[in-house]
Protein backbone atom coordinates (compact mmCIF):
# COMPACT_ATOMS: atom_id res chain seq x y z
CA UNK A 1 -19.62 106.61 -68.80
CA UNK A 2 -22.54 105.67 -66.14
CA UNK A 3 -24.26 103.53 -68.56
CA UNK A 4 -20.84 101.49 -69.03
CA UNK A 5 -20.20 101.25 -65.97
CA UNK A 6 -23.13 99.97 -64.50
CA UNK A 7 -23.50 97.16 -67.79
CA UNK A 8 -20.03 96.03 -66.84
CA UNK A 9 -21.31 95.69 -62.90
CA UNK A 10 -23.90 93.35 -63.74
CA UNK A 11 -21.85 91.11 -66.13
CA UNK A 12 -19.62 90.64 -63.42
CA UNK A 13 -22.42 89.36 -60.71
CA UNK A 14 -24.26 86.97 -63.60
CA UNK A 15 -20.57 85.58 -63.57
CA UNK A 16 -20.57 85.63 -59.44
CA UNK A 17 -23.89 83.57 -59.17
CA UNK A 18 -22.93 81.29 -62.18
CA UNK A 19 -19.54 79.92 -60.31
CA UNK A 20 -21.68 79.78 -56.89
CA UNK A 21 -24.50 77.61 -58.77
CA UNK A 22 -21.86 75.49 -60.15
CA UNK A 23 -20.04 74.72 -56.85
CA UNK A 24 -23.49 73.61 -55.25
CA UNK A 25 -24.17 71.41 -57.82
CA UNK A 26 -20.69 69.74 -57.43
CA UNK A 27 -21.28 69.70 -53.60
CA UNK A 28 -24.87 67.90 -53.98
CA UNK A 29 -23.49 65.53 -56.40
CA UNK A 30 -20.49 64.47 -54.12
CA UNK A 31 -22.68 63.74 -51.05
CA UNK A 32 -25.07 61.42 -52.80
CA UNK A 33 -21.86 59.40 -53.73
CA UNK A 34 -20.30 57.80 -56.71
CA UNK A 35 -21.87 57.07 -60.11
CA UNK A 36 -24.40 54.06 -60.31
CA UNK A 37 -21.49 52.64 -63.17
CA UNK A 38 -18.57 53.19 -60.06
CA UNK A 39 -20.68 51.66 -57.36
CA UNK A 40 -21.32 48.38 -59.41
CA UNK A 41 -17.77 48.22 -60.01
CA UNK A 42 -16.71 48.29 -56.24
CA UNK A 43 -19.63 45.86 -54.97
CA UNK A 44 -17.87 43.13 -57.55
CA UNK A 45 -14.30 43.98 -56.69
CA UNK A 46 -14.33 39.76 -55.61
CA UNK A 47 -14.19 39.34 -59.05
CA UNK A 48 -16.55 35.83 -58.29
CA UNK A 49 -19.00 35.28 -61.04
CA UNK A 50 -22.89 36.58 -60.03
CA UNK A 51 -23.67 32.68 -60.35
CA UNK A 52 -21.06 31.34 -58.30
CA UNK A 53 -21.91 33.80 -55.67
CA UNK A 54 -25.49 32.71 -55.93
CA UNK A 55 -24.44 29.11 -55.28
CA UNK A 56 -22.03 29.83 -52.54
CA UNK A 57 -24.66 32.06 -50.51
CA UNK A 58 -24.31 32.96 -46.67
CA UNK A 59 -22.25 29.34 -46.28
CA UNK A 60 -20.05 29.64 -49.37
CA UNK A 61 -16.98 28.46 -47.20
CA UNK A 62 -18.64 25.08 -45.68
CA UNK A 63 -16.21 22.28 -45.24
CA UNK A 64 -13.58 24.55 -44.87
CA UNK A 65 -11.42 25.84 -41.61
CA UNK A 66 -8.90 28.42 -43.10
CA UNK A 67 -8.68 27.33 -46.12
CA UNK A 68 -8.32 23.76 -45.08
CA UNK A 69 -10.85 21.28 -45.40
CA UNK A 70 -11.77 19.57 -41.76
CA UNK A 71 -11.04 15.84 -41.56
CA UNK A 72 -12.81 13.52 -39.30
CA UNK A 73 -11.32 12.74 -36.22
CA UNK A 74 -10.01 9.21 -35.61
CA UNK A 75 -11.56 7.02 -33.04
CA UNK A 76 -9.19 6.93 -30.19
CA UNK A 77 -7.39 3.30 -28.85
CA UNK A 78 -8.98 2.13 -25.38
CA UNK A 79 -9.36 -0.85 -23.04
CA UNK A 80 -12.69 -1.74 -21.89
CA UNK A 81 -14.20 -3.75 -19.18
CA UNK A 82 -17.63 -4.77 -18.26
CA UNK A 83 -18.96 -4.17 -15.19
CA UNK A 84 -19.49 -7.55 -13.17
CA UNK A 85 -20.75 -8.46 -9.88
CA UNK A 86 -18.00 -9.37 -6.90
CA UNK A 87 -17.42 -9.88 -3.02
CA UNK A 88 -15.81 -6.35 -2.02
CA UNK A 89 -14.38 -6.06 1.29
CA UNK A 90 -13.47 -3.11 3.44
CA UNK A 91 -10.24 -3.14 5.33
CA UNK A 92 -8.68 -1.11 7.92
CA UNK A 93 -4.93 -0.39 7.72
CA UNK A 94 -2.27 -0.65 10.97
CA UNK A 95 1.31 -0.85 11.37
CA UNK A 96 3.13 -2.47 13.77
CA UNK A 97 6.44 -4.18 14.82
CA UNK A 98 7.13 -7.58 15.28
CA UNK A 99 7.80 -9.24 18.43
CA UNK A 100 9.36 -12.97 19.86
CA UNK A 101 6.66 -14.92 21.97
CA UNK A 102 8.85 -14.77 24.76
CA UNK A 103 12.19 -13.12 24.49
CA UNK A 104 14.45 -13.46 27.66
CA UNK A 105 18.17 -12.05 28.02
CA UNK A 106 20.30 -15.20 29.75
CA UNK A 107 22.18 -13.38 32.70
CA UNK A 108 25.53 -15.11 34.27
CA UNK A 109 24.90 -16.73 37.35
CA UNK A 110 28.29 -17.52 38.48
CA UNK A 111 31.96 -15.52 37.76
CA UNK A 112 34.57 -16.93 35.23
CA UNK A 113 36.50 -17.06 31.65
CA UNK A 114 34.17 -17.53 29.09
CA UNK A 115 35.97 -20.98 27.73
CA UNK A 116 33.38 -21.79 25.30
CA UNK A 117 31.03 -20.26 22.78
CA UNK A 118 28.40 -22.57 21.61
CA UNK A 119 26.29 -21.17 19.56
CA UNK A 120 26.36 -17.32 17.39
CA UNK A 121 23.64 -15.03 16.78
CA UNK A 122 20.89 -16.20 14.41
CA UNK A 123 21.09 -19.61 15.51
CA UNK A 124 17.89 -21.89 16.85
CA UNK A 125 18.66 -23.40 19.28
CA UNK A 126 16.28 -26.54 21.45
CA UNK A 127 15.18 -26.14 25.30
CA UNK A 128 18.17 -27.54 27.47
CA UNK A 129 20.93 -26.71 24.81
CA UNK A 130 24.43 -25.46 25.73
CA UNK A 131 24.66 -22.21 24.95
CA UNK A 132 28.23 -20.97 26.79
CA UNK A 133 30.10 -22.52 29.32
CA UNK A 134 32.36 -20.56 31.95
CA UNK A 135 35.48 -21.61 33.20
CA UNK A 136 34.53 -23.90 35.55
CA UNK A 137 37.33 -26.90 36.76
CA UNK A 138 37.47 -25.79 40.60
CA UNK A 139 33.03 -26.16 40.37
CA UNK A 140 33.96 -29.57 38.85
CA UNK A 141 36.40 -30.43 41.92
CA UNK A 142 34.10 -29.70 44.77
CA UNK A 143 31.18 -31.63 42.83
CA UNK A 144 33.76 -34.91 43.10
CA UNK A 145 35.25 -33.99 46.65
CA UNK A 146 31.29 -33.61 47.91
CA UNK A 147 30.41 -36.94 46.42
CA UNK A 148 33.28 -39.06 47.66
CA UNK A 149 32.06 -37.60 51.12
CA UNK A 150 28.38 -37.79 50.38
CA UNK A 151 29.22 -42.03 49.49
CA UNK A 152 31.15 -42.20 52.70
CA UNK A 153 28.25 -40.93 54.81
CA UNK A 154 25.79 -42.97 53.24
CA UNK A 155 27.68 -46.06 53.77
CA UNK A 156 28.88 -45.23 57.69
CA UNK A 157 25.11 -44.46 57.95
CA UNK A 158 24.22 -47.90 56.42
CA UNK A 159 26.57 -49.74 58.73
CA UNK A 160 25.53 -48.37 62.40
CA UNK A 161 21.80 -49.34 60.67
CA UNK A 162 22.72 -53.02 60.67
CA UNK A 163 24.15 -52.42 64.06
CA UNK A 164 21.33 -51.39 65.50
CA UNK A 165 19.19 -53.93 64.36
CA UNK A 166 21.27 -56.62 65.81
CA UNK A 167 21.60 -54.69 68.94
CA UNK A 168 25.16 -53.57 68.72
CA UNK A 169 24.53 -49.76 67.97
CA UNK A 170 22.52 -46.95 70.17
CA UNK A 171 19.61 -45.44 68.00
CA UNK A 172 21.69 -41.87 69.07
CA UNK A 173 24.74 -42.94 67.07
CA UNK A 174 22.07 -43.71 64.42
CA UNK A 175 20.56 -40.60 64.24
CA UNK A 176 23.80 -38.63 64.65
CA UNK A 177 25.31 -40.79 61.26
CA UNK A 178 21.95 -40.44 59.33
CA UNK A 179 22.43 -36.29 59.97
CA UNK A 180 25.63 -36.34 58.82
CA UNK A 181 24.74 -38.07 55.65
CA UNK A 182 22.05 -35.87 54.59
CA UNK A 183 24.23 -33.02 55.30
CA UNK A 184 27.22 -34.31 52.97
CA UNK A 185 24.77 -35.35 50.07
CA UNK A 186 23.15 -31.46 50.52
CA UNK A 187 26.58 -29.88 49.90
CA UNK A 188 27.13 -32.43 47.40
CA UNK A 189 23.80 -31.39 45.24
CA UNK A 190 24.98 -27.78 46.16
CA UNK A 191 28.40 -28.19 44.36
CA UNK A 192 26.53 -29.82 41.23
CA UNK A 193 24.41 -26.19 41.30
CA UNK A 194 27.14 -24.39 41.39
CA UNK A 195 29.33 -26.34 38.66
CA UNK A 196 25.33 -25.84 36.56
CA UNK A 197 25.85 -21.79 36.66
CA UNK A 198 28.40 -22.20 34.56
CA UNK A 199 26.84 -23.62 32.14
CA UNK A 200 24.36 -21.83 29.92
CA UNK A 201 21.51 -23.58 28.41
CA UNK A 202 18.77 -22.78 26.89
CA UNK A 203 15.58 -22.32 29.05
CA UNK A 204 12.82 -22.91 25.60
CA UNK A 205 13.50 -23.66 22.03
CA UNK A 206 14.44 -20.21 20.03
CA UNK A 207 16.79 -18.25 18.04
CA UNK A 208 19.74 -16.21 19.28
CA UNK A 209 19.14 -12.99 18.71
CA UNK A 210 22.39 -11.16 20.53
CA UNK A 211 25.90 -12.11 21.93
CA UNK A 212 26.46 -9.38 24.62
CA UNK A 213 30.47 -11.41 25.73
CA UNK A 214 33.50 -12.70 23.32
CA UNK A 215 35.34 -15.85 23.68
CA UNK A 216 37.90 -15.14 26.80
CA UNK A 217 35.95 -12.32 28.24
CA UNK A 218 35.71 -12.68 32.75
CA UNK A 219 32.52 -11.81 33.80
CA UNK A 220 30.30 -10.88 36.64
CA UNK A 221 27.61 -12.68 38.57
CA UNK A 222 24.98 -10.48 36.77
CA UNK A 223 26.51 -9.67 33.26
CA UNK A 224 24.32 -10.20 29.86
CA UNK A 225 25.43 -12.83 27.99
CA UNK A 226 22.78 -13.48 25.30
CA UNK A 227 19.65 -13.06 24.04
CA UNK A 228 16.94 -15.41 23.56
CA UNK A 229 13.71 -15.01 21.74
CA UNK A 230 10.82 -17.51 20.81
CA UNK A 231 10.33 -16.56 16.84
CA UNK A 232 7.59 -19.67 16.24
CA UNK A 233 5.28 -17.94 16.44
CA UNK A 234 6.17 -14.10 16.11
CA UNK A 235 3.49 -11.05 17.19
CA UNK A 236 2.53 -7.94 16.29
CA UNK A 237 0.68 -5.71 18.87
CA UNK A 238 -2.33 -3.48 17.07
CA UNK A 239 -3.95 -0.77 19.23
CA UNK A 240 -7.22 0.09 17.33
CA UNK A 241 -10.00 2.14 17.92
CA UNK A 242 -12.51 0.30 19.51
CA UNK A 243 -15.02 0.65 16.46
CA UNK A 244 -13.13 -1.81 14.68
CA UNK A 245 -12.40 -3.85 17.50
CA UNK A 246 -16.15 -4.01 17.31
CA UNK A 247 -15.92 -5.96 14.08
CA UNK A 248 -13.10 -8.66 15.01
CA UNK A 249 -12.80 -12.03 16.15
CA UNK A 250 -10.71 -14.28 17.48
CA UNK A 251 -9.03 -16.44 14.68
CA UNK A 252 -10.07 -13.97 12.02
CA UNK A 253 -7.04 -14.34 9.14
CA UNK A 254 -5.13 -10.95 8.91
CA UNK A 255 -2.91 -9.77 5.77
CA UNK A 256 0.59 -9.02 7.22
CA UNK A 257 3.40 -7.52 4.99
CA UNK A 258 7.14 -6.41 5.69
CA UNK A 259 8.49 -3.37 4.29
CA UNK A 260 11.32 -5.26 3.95
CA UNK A 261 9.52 -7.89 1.11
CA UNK A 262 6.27 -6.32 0.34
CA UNK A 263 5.97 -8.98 -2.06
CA UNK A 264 5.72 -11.52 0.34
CA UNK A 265 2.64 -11.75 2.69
CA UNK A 266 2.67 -13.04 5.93
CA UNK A 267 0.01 -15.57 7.62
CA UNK A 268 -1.25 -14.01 10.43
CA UNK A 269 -4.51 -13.76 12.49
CA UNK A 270 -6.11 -12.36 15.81
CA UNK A 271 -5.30 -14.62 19.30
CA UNK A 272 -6.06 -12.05 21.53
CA UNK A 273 -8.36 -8.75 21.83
CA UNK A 274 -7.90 -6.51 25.23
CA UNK A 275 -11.04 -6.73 27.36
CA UNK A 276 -10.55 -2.82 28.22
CA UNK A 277 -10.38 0.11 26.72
CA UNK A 278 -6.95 2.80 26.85
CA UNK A 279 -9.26 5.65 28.28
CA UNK A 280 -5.75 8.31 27.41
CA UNK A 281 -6.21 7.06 23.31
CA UNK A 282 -9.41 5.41 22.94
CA UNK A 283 -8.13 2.15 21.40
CA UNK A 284 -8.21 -1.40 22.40
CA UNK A 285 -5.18 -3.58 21.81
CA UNK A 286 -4.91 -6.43 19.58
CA UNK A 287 -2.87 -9.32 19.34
CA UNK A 288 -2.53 -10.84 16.05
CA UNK A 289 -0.15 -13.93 15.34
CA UNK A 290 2.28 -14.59 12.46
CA UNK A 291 2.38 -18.01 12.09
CA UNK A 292 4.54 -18.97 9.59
CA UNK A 293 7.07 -16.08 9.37
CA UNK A 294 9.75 -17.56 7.13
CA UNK A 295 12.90 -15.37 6.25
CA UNK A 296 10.32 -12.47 5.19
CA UNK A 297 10.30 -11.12 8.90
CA UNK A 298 12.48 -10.74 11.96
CA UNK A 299 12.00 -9.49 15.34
CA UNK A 300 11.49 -6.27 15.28
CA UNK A 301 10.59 -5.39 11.36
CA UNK A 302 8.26 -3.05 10.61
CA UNK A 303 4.93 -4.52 9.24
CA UNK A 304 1.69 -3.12 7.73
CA UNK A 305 -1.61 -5.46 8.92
CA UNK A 306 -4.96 -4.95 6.63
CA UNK A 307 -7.35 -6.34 8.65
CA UNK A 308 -11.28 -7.13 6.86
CA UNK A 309 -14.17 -5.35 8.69
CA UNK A 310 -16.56 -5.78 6.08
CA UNK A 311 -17.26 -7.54 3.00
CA UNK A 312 -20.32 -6.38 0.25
CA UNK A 313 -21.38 -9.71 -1.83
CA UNK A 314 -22.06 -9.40 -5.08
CA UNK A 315 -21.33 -5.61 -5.46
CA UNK A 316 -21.23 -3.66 -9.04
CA UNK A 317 -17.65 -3.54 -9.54
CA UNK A 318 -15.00 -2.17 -12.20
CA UNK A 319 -11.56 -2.11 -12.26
CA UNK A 320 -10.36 1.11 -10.30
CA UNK A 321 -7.93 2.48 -13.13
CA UNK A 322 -11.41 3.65 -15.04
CA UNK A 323 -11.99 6.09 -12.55
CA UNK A 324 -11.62 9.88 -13.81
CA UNK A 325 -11.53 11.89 -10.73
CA UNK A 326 -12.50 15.40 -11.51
CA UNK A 327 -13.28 18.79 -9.19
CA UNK A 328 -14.39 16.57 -6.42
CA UNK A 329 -16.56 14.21 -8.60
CA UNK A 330 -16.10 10.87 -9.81
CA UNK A 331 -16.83 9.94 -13.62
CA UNK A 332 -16.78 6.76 -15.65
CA UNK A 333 -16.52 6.79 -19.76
CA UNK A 334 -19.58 4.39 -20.50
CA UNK A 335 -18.62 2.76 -24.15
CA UNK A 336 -21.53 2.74 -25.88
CA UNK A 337 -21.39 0.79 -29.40
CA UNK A 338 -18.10 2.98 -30.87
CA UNK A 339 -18.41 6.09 -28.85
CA UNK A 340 -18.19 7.29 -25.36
CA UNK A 341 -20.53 8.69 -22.87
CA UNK A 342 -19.61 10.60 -19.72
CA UNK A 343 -21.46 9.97 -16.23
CA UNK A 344 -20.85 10.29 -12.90
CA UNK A 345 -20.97 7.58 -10.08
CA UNK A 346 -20.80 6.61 -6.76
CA UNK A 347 -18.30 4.70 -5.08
CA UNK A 348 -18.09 2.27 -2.13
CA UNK A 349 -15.46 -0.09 -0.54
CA UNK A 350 -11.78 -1.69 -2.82
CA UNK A 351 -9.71 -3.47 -2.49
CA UNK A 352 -6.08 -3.60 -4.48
CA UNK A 353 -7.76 -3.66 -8.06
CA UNK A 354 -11.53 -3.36 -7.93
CA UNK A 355 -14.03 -0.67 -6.29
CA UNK A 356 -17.92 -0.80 -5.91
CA UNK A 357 -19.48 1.40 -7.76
CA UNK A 358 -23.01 2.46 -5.23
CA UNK A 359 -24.53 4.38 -8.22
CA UNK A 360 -24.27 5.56 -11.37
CA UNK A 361 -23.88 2.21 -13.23
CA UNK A 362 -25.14 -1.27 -13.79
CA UNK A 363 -23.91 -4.45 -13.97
CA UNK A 364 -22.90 -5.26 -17.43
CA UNK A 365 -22.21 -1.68 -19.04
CA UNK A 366 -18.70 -1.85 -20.11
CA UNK A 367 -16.37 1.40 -19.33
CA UNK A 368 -13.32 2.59 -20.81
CA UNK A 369 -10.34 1.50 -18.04
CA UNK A 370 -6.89 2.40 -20.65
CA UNK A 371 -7.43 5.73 -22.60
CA UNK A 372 -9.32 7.94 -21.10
CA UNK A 373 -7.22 11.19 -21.27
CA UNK A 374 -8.04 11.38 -24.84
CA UNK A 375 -11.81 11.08 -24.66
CA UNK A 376 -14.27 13.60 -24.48
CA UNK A 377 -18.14 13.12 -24.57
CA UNK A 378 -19.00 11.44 -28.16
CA UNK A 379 -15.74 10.26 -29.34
CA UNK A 380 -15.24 7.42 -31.34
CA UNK A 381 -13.64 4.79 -30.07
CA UNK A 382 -11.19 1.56 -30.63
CA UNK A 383 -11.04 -1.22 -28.24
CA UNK A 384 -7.91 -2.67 -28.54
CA UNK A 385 -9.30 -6.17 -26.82
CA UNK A 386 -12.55 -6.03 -27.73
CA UNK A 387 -14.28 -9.51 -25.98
CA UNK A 388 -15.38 -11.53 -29.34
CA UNK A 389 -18.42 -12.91 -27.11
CA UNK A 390 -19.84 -9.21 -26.65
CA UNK A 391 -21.79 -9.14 -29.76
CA UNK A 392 -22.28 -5.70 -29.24
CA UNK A 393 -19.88 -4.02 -31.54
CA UNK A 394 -16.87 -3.89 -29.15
CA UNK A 395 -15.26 -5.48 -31.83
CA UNK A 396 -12.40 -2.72 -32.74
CA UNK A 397 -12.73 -0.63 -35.96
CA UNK A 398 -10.86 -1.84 -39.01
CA UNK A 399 -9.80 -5.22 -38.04
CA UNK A 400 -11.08 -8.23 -39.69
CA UNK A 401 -11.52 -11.92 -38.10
CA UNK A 402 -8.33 -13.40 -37.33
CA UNK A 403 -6.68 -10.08 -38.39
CA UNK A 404 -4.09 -8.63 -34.83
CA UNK A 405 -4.70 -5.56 -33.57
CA UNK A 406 -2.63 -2.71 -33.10
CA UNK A 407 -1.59 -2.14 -29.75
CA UNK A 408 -2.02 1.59 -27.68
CA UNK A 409 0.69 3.90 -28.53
CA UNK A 410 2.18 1.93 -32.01
């Protein structure tokens, strides 16, 4: 019973190591992976030919932007100009009001009824014209009753004269008579004066500019009655800082314009520059004369004056819509044949359309001046006006002599 005991023992341990030796070999054969058949199959799950992969390569998907293939851009529509050589000038800006020559308000001299209005506001009027007359009969009475006794002296004086010469009269009644006759032509000349202050006239030739009394209105010795002012020719008073009073001349031309028609300049130019300085602001003030004001400007209206300081001859200019302002820097698009080239520059003095260009370009390099929001460095281009002279391929893209052009944005 030993003997079968132990021979069953030892069956049962060969069995033990056989199902250990077995799970190692599984274990080994897991970690070193899949069969060489199973690992070819997954490397050519693709299911692309071994030749077309060979062709395809690293860059197999060239041409192509998510399945798409990538179209040229096309060149973008511009306006060019050419950069020429012109006379830039610098300017310095004012404002200022305009003013009458002489402007005077026409106080009553005398009481009365207004009886008469001769003229309303707005109206030009000539040195010496009536203007308003006051009620003035009882002025007209005394300048008759002062006459009649005025002629009466004169002629008693005239008749002791002719006395005295044929040595019927004393020279005392003589001189007594000749008093008495200046004295009545005084108060007759006195009388005239009077009847005068109630008349209103016009001291120099100007426009009405206010009616201060109505038609029937009793005034005052002292009371407003209108306003005169001398509009031919009008001023505007400039106070500028003496650095560009440095610059100006009498009779230099001056650009005025009225907010009122800022389409219509004004002729103006300097008559008078201050011979001192305003120590509280530093500026010197300037006289500058409107001479042919028209219906553009009034007394009064608000102008802007752009005075020249400076002029450059012959500066490199371009028109100032191609400027592309940028993080503090200014840039030009240079067209070169159909593309585009980005540069910086340098600018000087403008004026309304054109600004010099200091550095940074040349004269005759043409720059994009319509379109430049779509450009980039390199892109193609289209001028939509190219200049047939240029030679230089400015001719736009696509159109054939004679053919039109499309215009930007159809």
């Amino acid at each position: 019973m030993k003997f079968m005991g132990s021979r069953r023992s030892r069956v049962i341990g060969a069995c033990v190591l056989a199902a250990l030796a077995a799970g190692a070999v599984f274990t080994v054969i897991q970690r070193r992976g899949p069969a060489p058949t199973e690992a070819l199959a997954a490397a050519d799950s693709t299911g692309v030919p071994d030749s077309s992969r060979a062709q395809a390569g690293p860059e197999g998907k060239k041409g192509k932007k998510n399945g798409k293939e990538k179209k040229e851009e096309p060149p973008v529509p511009v306006e060019v100009a050419t950069a020429a050589a012109r006379d830039i000038p610098s300017y310095f800006n004012a404002t200022g009001s305009l003013e009458a020559k002489s402007q005077v308000a026409l106080i009553a001299k005398a009481g009365g009824q207004v009886v008469r209005l001769a003229v309303e506001e707005g109206a030009f009027v000539d040195r010496g014209q009536v203007l308003l007359e006051l009620d003035h009969r009882e002025e007209a009475l005394l300048v008759e009753q002062t006459r009649v006794k005025a002629d009466n002296a004169q002629r008693e004086l005239e008749r002791i004269q002719g006395l005295v010469e044929k040595g019927l009269g004393s020279d005392k009644d003589f001189e007594a008579n000749k008093e008495a006759a200046k004295v009545a032509q005084l108060e007759h000349e006195l009388a005239q004066v009077k009847l005068e202050n109630t008349i209103v006239r016009a001291p120099f030739s100007g426009q009405i500019t206010v009616r201060h009394v109505e038609l029937g209105q009793t005034v005052n010795v002292g009371t407003e009655l209108l306003e005169l002012a001398d509009v031919s020719p009008l001023e505007v008073k400039l106070y500028l800082p003496e650095k560009v009073v440095s610059r100006l001349k009498i009779g230099q031309p001056v650009e005025l314009r009225s907010d009122v028609a800022p389409d219509t300049p004004l002729e103006g130019g300097v008559t008078r520059i201050a011979p001192s300085v305003d120590p509280a602001t530093s500026t010197v003030k300037v006289t500058l004369e409107v001479t042919n004001p028209g219906d553009a400007a009034r007394v009064g209206s608000f102008v802007r004056a752009r005075i020249t300081t400076d002029v450059v001859e012959q500066a490199v200019a371009v028109p100032k819509k191609a400027l592309v302002p940028e993080a503090g820097v200014t840039y030009l698009f240079l067209a070169e044949a159909d593309t585009v080239r980005k540069v910086p520059v340098t600018t000087g003095y403008s004026d309304d359309d054109f600004i010099e260009i200091t550095g940074g370009l040349d004269l005759g390099q043409r720059v994009v001046t319509v379109g430049q929001g779509g450009l980039r460095p390199g892109s193609k281009i289209k001028d939509l006006h190219p200049d047939p002279a240029a030679g230089d391929g400015s001719r736009a893209e696509g159109a054939a002599d004679g053919e039109p052009v499309a215009e930007l944005g159809n």
